[in-house]
N, C-alpha and C. Protein backbone atom coordinates (compact mmCIF):
# COMPACT_ATOMS: atom_id res chain seq x y z
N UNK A 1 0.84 -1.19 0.00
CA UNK A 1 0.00 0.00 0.00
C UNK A 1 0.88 1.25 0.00
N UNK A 2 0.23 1.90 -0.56
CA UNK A 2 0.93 3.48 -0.43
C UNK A 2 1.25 4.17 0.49
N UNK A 3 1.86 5.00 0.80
CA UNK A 3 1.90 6.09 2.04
C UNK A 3 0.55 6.55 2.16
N UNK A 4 0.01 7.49 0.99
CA UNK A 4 -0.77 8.03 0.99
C UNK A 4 -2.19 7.15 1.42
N UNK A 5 -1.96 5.80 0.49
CA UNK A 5 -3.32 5.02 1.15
C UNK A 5 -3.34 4.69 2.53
N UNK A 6 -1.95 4.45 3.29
CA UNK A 6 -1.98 4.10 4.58
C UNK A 6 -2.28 5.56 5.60
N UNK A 7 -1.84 6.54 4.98
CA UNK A 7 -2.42 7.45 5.76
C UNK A 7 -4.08 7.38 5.84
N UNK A 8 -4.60 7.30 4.45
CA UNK A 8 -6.16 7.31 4.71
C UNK A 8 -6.61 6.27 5.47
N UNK A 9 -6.07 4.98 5.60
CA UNK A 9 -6.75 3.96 6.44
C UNK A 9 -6.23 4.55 7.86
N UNK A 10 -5.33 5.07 8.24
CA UNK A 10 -5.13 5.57 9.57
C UNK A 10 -5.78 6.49 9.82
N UNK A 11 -6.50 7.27 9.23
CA UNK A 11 -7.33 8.84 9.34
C UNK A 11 -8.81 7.67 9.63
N UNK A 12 -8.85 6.87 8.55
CA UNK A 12 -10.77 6.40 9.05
C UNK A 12 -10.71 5.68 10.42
N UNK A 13 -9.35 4.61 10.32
CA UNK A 13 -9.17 3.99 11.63
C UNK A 13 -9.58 4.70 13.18
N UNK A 14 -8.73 6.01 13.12
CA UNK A 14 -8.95 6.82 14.05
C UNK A 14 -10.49 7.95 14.03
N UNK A 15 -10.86 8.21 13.12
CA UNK A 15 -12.25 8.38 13.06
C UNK A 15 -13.41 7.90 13.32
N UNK A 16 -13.29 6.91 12.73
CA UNK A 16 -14.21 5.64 13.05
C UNK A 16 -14.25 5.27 14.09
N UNK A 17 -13.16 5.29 15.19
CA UNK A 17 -13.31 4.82 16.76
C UNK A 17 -14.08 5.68 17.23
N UNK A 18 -12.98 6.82 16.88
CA UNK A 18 -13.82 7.88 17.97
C UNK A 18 -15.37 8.29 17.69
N UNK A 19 -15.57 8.63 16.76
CA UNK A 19 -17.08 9.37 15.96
C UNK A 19 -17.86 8.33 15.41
N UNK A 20 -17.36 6.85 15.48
CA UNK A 20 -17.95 6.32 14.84
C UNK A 20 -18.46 6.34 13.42
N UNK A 21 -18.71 5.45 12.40
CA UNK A 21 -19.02 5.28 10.90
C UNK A 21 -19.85 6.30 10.87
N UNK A 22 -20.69 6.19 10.82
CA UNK A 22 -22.04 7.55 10.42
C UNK A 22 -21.95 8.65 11.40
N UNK A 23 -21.10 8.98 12.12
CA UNK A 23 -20.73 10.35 12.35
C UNK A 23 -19.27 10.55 11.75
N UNK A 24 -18.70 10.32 11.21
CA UNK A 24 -17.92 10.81 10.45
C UNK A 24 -17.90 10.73 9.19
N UNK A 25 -18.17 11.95 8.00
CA UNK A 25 -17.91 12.76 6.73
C UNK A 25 -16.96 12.84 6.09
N UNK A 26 -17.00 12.81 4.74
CA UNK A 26 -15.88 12.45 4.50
C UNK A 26 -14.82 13.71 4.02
N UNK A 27 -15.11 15.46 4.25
CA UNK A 27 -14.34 15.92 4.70
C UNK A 27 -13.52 16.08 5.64
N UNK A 28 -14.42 15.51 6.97
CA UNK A 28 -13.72 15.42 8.25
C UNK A 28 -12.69 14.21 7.94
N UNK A 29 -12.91 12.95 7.36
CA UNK A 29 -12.41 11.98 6.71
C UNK A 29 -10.80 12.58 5.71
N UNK A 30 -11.11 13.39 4.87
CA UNK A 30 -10.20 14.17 3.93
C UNK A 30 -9.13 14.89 4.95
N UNK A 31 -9.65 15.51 5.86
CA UNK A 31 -9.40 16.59 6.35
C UNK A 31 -8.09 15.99 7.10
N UNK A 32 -8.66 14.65 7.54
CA UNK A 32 -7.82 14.32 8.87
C UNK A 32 -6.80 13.83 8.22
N UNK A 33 -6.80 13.09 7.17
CA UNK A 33 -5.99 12.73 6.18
C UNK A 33 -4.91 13.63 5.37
N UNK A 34 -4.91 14.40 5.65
CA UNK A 34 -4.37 16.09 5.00
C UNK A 34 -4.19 16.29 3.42
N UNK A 35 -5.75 15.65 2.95
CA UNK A 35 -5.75 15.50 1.21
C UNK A 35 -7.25 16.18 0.85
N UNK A 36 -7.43 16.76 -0.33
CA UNK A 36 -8.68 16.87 -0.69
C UNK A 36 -9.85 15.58 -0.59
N UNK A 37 -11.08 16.10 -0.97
CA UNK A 37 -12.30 15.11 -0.89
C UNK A 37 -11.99 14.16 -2.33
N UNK A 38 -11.09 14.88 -3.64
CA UNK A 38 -11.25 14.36 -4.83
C UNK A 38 -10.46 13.89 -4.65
N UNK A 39 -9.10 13.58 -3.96
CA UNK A 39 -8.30 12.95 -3.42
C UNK A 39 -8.75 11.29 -3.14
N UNK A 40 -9.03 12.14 -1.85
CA UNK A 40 -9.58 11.30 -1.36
C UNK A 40 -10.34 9.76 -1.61
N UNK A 41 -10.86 9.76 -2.43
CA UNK A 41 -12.17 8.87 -3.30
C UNK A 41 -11.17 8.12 -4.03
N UNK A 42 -10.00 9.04 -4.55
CA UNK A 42 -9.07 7.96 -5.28
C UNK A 42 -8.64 6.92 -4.84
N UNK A 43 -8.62 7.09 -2.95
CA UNK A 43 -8.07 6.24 -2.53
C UNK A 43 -8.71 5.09 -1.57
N UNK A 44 -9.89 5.65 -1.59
CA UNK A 44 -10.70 4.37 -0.68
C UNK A 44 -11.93 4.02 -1.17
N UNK A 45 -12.28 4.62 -2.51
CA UNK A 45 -13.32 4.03 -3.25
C UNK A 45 -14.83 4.59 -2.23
N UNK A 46 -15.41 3.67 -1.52
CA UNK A 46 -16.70 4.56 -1.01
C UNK A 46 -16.54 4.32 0.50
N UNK A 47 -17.17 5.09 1.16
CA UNK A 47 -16.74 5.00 2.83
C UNK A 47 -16.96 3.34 3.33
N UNK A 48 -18.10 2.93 2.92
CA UNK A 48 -18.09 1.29 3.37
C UNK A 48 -17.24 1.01 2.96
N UNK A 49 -16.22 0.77 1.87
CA UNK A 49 -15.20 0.10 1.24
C UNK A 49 -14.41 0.21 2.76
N UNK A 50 -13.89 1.38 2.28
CA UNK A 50 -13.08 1.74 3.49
C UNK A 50 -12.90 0.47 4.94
N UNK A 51 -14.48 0.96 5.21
CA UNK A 51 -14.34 0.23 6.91
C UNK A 51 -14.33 -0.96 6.37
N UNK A 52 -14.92 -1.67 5.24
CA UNK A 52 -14.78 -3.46 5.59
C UNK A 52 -12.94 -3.43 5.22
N UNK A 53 -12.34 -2.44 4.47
CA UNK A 53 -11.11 -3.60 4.30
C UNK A 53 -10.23 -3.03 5.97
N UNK A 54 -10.54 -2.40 6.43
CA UNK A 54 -10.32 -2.16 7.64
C UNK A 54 -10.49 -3.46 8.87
N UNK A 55 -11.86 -3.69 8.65
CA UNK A 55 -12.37 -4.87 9.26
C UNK A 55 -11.73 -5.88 8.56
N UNK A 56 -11.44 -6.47 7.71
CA UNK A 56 -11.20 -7.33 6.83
C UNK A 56 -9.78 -7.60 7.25
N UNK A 57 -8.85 -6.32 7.47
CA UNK A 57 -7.57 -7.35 7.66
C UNK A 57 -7.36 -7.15 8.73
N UNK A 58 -7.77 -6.42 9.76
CA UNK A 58 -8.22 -7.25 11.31
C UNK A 58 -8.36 -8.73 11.52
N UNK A 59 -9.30 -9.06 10.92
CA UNK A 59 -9.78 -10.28 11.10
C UNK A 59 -9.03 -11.37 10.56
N UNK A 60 -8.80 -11.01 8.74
CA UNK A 60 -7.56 -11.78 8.36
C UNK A 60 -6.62 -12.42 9.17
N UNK A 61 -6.27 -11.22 9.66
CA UNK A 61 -4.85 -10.98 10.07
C UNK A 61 -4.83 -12.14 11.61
N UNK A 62 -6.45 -12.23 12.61
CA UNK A 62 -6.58 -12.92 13.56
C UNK A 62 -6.96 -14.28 12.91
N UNK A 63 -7.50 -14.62 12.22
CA UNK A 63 -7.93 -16.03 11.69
C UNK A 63 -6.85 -17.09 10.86
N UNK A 64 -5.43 -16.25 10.26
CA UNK A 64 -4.07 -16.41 10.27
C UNK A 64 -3.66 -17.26 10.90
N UNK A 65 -3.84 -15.90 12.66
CA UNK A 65 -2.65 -16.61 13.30
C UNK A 65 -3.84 -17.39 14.38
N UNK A 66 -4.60 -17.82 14.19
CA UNK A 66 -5.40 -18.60 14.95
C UNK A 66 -5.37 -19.98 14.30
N UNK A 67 -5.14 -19.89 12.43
CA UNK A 67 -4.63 -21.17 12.49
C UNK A 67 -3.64 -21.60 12.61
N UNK A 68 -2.53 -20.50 12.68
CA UNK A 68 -1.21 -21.24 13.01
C UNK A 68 -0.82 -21.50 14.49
N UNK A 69 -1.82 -21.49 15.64
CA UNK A 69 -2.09 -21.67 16.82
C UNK A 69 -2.58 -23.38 16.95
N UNK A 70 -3.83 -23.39 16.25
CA UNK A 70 -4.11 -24.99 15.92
C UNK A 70 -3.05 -26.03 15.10
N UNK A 71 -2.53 -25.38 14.26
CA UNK A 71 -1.10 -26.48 13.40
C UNK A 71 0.13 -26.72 14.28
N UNK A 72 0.51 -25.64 15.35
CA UNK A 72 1.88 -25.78 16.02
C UNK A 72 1.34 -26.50 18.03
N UNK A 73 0.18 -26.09 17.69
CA UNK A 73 -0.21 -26.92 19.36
C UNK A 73 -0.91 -27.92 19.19
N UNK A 74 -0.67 -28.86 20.13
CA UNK A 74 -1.77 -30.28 19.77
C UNK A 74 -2.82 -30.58 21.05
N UNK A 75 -2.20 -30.53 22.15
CA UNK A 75 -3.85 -30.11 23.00
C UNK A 75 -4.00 -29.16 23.24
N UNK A 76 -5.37 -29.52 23.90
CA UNK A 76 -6.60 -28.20 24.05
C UNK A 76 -5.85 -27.20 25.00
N UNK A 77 -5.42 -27.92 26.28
CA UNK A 77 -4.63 -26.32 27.41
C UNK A 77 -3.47 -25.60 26.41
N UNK A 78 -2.86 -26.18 25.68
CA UNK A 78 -1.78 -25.41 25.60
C UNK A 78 -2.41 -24.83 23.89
N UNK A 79 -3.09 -24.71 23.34
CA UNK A 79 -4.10 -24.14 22.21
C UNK A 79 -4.70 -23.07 22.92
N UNK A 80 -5.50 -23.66 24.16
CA UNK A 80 -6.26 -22.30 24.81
C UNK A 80 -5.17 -21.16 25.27
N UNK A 81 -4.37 -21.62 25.76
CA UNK A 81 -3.07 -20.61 26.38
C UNK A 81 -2.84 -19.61 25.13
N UNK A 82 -2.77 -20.65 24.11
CA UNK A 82 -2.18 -19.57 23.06
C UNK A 82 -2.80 -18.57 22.56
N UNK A 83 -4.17 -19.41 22.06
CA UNK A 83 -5.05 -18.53 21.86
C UNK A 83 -5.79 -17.11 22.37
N UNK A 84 -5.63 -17.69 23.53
CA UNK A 84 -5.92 -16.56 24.71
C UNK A 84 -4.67 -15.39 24.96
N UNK A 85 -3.37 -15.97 24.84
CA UNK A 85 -2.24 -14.88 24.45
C UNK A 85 -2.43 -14.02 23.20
N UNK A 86 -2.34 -14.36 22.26
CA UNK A 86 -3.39 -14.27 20.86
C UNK A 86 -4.12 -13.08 20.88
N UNK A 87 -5.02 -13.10 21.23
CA UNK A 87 -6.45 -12.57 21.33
C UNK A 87 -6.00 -11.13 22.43
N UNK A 88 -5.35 -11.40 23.65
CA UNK A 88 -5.07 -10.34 24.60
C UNK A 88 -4.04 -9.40 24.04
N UNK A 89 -2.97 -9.96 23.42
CA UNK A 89 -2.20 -9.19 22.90
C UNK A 89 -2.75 -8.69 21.32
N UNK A 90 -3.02 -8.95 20.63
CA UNK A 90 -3.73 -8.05 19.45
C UNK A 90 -4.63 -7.33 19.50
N UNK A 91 -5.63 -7.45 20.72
CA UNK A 91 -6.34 -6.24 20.91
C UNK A 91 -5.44 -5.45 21.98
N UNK A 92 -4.81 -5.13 22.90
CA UNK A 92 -4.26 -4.34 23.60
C UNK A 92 -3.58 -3.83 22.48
N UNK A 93 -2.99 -4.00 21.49
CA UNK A 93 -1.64 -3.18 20.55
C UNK A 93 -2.39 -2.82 19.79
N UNK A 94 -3.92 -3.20 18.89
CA UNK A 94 -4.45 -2.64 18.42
C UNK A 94 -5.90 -1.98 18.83
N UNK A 95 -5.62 -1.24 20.24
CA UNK A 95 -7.39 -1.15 20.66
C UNK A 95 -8.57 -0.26 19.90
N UNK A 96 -7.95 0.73 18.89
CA UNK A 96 -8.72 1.39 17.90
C UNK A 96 -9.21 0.25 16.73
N UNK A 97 -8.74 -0.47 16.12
CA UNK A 97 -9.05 -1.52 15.57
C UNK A 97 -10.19 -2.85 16.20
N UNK A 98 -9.99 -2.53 17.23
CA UNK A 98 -11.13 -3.58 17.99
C UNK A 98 -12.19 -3.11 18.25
N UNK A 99 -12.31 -1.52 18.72
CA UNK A 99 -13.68 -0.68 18.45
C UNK A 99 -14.23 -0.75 17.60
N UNK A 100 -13.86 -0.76 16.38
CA UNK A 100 -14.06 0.13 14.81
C UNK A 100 -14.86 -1.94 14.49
N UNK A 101 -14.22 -2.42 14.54
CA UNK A 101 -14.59 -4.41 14.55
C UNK A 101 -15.93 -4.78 15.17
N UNK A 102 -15.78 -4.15 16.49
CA UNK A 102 -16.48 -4.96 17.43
C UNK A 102 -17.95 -3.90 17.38
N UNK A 103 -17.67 -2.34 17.09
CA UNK A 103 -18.90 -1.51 17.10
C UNK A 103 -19.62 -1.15 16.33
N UNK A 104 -18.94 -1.15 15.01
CA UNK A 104 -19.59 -0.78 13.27
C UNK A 104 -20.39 -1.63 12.69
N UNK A 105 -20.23 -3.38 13.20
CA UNK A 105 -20.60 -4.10 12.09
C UNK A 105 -21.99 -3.49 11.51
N UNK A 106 -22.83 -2.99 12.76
CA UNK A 106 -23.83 -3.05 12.12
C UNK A 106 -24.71 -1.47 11.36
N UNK A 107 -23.02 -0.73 11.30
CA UNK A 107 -23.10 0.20 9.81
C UNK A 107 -22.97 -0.43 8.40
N UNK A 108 -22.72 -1.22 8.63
CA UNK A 108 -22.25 -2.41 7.37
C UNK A 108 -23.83 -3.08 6.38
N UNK A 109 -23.68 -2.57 5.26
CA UNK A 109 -24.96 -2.98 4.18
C UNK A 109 -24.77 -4.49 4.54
N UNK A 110 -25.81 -5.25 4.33
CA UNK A 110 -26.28 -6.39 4.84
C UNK A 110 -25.26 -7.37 3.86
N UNK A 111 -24.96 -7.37 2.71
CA UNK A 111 -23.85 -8.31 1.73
C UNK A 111 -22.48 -7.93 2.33
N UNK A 112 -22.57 -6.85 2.66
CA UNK A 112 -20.61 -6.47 3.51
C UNK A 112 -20.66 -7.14 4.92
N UNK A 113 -22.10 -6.84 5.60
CA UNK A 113 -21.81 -7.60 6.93
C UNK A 113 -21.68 -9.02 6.86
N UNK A 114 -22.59 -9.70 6.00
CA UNK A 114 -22.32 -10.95 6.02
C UNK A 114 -20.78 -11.37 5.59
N UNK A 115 -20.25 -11.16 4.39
CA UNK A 115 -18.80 -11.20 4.34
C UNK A 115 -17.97 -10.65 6.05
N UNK A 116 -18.25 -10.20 6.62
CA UNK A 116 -17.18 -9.73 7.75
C UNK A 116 -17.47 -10.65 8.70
N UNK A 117 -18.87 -10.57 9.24
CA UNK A 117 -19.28 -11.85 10.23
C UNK A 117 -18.86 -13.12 9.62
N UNK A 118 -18.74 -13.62 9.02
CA UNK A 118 -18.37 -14.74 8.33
C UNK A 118 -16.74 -15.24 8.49
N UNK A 119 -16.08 -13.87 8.77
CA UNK A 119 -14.83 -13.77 9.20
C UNK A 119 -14.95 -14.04 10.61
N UNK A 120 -15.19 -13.39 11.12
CA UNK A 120 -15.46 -12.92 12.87
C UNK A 120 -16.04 -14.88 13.13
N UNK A 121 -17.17 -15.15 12.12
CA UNK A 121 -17.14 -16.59 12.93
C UNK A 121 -15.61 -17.74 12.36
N UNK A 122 -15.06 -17.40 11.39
CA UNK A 122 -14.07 -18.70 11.56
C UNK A 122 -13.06 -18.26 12.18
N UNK A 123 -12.95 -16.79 13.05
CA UNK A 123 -11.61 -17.07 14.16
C UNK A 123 -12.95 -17.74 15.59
N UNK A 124 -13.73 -17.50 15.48
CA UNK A 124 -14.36 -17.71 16.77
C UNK A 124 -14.38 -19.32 16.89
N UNK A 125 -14.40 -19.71 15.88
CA UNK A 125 -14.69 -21.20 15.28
C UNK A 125 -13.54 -22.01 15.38
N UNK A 126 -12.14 -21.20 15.72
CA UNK A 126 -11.21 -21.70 16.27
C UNK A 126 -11.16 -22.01 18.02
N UNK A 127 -11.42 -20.74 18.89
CA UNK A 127 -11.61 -21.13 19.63
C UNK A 127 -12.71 -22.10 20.27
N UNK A 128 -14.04 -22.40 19.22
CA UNK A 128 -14.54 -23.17 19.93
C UNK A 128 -14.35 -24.85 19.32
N UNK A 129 -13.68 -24.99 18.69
CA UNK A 129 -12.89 -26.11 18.25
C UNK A 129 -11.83 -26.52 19.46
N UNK A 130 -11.67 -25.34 19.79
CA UNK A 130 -10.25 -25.75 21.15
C UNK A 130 -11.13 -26.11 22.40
N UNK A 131 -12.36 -25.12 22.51
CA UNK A 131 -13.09 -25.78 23.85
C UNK A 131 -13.68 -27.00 23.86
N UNK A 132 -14.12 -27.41 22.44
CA UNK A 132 -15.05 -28.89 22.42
C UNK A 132 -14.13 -29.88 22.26
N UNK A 133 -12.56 -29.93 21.96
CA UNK A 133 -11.70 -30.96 22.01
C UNK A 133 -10.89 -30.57 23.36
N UNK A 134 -10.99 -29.50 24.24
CA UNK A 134 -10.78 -30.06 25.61
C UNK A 134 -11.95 -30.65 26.17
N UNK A 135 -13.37 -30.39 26.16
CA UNK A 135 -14.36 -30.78 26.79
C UNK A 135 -14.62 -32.92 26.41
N UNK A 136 -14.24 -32.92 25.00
CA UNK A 136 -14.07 -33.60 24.77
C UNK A 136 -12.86 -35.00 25.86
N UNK A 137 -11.80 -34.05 25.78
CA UNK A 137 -10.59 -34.93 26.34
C UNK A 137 -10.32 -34.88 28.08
N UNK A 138 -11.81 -34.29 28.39
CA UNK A 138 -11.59 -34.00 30.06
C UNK A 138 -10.81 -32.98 30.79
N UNK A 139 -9.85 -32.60 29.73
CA UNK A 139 -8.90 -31.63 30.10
C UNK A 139 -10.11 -29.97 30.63
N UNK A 140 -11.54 -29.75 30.14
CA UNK A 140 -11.69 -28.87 30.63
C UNK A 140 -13.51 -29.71 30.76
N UNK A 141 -14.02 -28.17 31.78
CA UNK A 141 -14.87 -28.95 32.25
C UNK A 141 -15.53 -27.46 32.49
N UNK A 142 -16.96 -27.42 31.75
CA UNK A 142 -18.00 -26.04 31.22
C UNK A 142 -19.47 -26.65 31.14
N UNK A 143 -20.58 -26.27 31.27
CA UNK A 143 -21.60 -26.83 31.60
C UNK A 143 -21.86 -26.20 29.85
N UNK A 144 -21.44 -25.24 29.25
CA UNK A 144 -22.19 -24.56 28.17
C UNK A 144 -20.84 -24.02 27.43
N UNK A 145 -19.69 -24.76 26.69
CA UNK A 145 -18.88 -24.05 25.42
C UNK A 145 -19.56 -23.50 24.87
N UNK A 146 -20.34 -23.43 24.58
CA UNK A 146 -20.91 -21.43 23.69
C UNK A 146 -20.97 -20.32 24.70
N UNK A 147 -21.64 -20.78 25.85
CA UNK A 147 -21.23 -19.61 26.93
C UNK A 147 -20.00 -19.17 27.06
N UNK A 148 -19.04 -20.34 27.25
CA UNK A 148 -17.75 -20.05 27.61
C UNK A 148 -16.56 -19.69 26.53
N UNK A 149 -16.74 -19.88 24.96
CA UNK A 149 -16.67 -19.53 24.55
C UNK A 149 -17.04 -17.60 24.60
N UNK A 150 -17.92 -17.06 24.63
CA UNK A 150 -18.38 -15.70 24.33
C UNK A 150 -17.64 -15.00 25.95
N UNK A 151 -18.12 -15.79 26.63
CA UNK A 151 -17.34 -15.08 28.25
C UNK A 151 -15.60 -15.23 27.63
N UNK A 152 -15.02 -16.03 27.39
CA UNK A 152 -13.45 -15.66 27.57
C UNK A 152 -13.04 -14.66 26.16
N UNK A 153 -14.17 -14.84 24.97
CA UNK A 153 -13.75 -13.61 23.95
C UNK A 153 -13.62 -12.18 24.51
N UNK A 154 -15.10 -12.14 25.73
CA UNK A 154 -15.54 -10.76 25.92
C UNK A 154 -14.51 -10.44 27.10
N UNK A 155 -14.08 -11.14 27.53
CA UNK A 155 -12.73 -10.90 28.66
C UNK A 155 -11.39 -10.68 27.87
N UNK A 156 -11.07 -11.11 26.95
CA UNK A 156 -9.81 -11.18 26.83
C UNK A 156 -9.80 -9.91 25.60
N UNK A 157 -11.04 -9.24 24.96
CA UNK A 157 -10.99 -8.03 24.33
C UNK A 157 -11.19 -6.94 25.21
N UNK A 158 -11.38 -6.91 26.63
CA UNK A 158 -11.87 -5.55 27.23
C UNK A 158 -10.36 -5.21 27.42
N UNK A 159 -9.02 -5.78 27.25
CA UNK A 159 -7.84 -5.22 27.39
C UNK A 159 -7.74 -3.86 26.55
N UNK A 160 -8.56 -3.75 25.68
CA UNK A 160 -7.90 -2.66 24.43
C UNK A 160 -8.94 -1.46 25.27
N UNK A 161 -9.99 -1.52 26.26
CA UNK A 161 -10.65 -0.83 26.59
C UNK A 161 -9.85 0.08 27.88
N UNK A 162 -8.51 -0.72 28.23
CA UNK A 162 -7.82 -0.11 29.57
C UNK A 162 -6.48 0.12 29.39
N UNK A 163 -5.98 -1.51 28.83
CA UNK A 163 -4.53 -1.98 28.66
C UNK A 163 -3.26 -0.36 28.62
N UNK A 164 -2.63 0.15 29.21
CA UNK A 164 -1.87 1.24 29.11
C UNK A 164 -0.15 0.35 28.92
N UNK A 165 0.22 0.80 28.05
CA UNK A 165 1.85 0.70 27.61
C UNK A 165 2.69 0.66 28.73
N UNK A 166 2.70 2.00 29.24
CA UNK A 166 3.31 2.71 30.04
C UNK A 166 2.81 2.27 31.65
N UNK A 167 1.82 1.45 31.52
CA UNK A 167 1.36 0.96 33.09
C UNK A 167 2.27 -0.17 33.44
N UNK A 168 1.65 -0.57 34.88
CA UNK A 168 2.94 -1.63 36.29
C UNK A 168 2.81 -2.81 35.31
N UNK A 169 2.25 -3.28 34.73
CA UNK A 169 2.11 -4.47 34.24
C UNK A 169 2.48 -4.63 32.48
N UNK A 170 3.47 -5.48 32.21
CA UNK A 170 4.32 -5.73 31.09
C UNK A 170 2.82 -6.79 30.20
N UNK A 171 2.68 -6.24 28.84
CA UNK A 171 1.83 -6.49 27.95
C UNK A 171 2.28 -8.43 28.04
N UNK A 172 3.25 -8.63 27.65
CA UNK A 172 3.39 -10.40 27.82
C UNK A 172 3.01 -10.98 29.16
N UNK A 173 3.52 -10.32 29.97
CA UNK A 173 2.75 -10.73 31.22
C UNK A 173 1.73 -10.52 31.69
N UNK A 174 0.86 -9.52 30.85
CA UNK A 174 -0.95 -9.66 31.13
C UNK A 174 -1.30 -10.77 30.55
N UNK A 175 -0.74 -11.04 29.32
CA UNK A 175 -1.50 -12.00 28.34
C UNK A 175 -1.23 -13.48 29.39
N UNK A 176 0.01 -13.82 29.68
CA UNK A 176 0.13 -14.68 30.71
C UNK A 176 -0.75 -14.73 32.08
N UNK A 177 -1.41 -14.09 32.07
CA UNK A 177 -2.36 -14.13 33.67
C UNK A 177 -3.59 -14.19 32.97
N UNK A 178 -3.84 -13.69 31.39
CA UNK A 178 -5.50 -14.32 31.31
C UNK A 178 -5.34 -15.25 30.84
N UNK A 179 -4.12 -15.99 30.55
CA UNK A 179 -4.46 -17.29 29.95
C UNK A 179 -4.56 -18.40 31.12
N UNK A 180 -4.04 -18.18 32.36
CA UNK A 180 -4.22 -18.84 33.15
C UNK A 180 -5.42 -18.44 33.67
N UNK A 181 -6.11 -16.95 33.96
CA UNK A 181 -7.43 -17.05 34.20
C UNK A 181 -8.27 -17.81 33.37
N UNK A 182 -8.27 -17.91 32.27
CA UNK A 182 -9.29 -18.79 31.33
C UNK A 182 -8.82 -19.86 31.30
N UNK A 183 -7.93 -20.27 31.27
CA UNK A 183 -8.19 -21.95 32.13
C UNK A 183 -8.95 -22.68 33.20
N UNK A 184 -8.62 -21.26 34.67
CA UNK A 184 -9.48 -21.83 35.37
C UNK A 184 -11.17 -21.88 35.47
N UNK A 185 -11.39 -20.49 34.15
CA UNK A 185 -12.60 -20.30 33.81
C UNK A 185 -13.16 -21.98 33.32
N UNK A 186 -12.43 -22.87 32.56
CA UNK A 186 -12.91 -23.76 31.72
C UNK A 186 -12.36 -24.97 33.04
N UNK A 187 -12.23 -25.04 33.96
CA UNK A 187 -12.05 -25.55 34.82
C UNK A 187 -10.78 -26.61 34.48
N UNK A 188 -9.44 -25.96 33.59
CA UNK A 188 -8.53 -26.98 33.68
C UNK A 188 -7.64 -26.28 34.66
N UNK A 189 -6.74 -26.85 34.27
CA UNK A 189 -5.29 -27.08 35.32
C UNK A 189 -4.50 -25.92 34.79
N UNK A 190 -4.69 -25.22 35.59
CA UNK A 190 -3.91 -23.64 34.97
C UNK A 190 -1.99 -23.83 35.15
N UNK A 191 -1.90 -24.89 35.84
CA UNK A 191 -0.28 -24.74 36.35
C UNK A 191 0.12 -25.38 34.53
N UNK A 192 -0.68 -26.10 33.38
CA UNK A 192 -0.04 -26.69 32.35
C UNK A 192 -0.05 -25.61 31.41
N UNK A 193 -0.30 -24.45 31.46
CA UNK A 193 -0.48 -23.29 30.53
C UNK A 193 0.98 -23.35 29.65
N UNK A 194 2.42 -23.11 30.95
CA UNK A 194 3.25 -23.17 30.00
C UNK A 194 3.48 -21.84 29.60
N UNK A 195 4.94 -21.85 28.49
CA UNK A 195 5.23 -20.57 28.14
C UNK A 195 5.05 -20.74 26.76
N UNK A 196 3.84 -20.80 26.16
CA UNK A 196 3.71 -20.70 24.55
C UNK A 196 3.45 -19.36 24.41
N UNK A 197 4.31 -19.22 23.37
CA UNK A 197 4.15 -17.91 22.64
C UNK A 197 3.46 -17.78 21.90
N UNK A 198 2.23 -16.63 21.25
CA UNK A 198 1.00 -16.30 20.25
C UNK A 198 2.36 -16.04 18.84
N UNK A 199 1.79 -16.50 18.26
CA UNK A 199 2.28 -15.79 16.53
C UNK A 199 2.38 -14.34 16.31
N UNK A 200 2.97 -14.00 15.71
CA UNK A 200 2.94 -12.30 15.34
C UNK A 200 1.64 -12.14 14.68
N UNK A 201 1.06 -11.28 15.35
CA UNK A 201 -0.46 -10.86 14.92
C UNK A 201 -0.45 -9.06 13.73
C-alpha cells in the first residue's frame, strides 16, 4: 500500500473509533488525512469500502494466526493458552481496531456484513474447536462451550478498553495471567499453561 493510502486507512481507523461510521464525513475523513475530498475517493473508493477492508484485515490478520495456533499446538490447554495470548495481545496493541470491529458491524450494508461476520465466525470457530476438544478430552470442564466460549472472547478483548503501555504491568505478562485465568474459567489445570508464545499478529 501506499503512504498516501496508509495514511487514509489511519485517518478512518482513528475516526471511526472515535465518531464512529455515520458520524464521520468524508471531509472530516479528507481533512484528517491532510488531502482533498477528490483525493480522497481515489483512494478508498466509497466509505463502506473503506471500513470493511479495515475490518477485513483485522480479522484476516486474527484467523491467520489462529490457524497457526491450531497447526503448532496439539492439545486443548496449551491451544487455549495460546489462543488466549493471541487474542489479549492483538487487541491491547491494536485497541482502535477492535472498536471500529467490534462496534460498526452493524453500519455495514447487509452483503458487507455478512462477508465480515463470516470472518469474525471462523476465528471464533477456532476457539470453539479448542473448547469442544478439551471438553471432549476432560482436560476442561463447562456446563455450556458457547457460553464459555463468548465469556473468555468478551474478557480477553476488554484489554484494548484499559490496557496502558506505560502501566505496572508488562503487555506479555498480562496476556500470561489471562491465559491462566481462562483456564481456570474452563475448569482446567492452569499450572499446564506453560510458556507458549501467540504468533505475530
Amino acid at each position: 500500500m501506499t503512504p498516501t493510502g496508509e495514511r487514509v486507512r489511519r485517518a478512518a481507523l482513528e475516526l471511526f473509533a472515535e465518531r464512529g461510521f455515520h458520524g464521520t464525513g468524508i471531509r472530516q475523513l479528507a481533512e484528517h488525512a491532510g488531502l482533498s475530498s477528490a483525493t480522497l475517493y481515489h483512494y478508498m473508493g466509497t466509505k463502506e469500502d473503506l471500513l470493511v477492508e479495515l475490518m477485513r484485515a483485522s480479522l484476516e490478520r486474527l484467523v491467520a494466526a489462529a490457524d497457526d495456533v491450531l497447526a503448532h499446538h496439539a492439545g486443548a490447554t496449551a491451544r487455549l493458552g495460546a489462543l488466549v495470548r493471541l487474542h489479549v495481545t492483538s487487541h491491547a496493541e491494536r485497541p482502535l481496531e477492535t472498536r471500529v470491529v467490534d462496534d460498526e458491524v452493524h453500519a455495514l450494508s447487509p452483503e458487507r456484513r455478512r462477508e465480515v461476520v463470516a470472518l469474525r465466525d471462523r476465528y471464533e470457530g477456532a476457539w470453539q474447536q479448542v473448547i469442544d476438544q478439551g471438553l471432549a478430552t476432560g482436560a476442561f470442564s463447562v456446563e455450556s462451550a458457547a457460553v464459555a466460549r463468548r465469556a473468555l472472547l468478551e474478557m480477553c478483548s476488554g484489554v484494548a478498553r484499559w490496557f496502558d503501555p506505560a502501566g505496572p504491568v508488562a503487555l506479555p505478562d498480562l496476556a500470561d495471567q489471562y491465559a491462566v485465568l481462562a483456564l481456570r474459567l474452563l475448569g482446567a489445570d492452569a499450572r499446564r499453561v506453560g510458556g507458549d508464545t501467540p504468533p505475530p499478529v
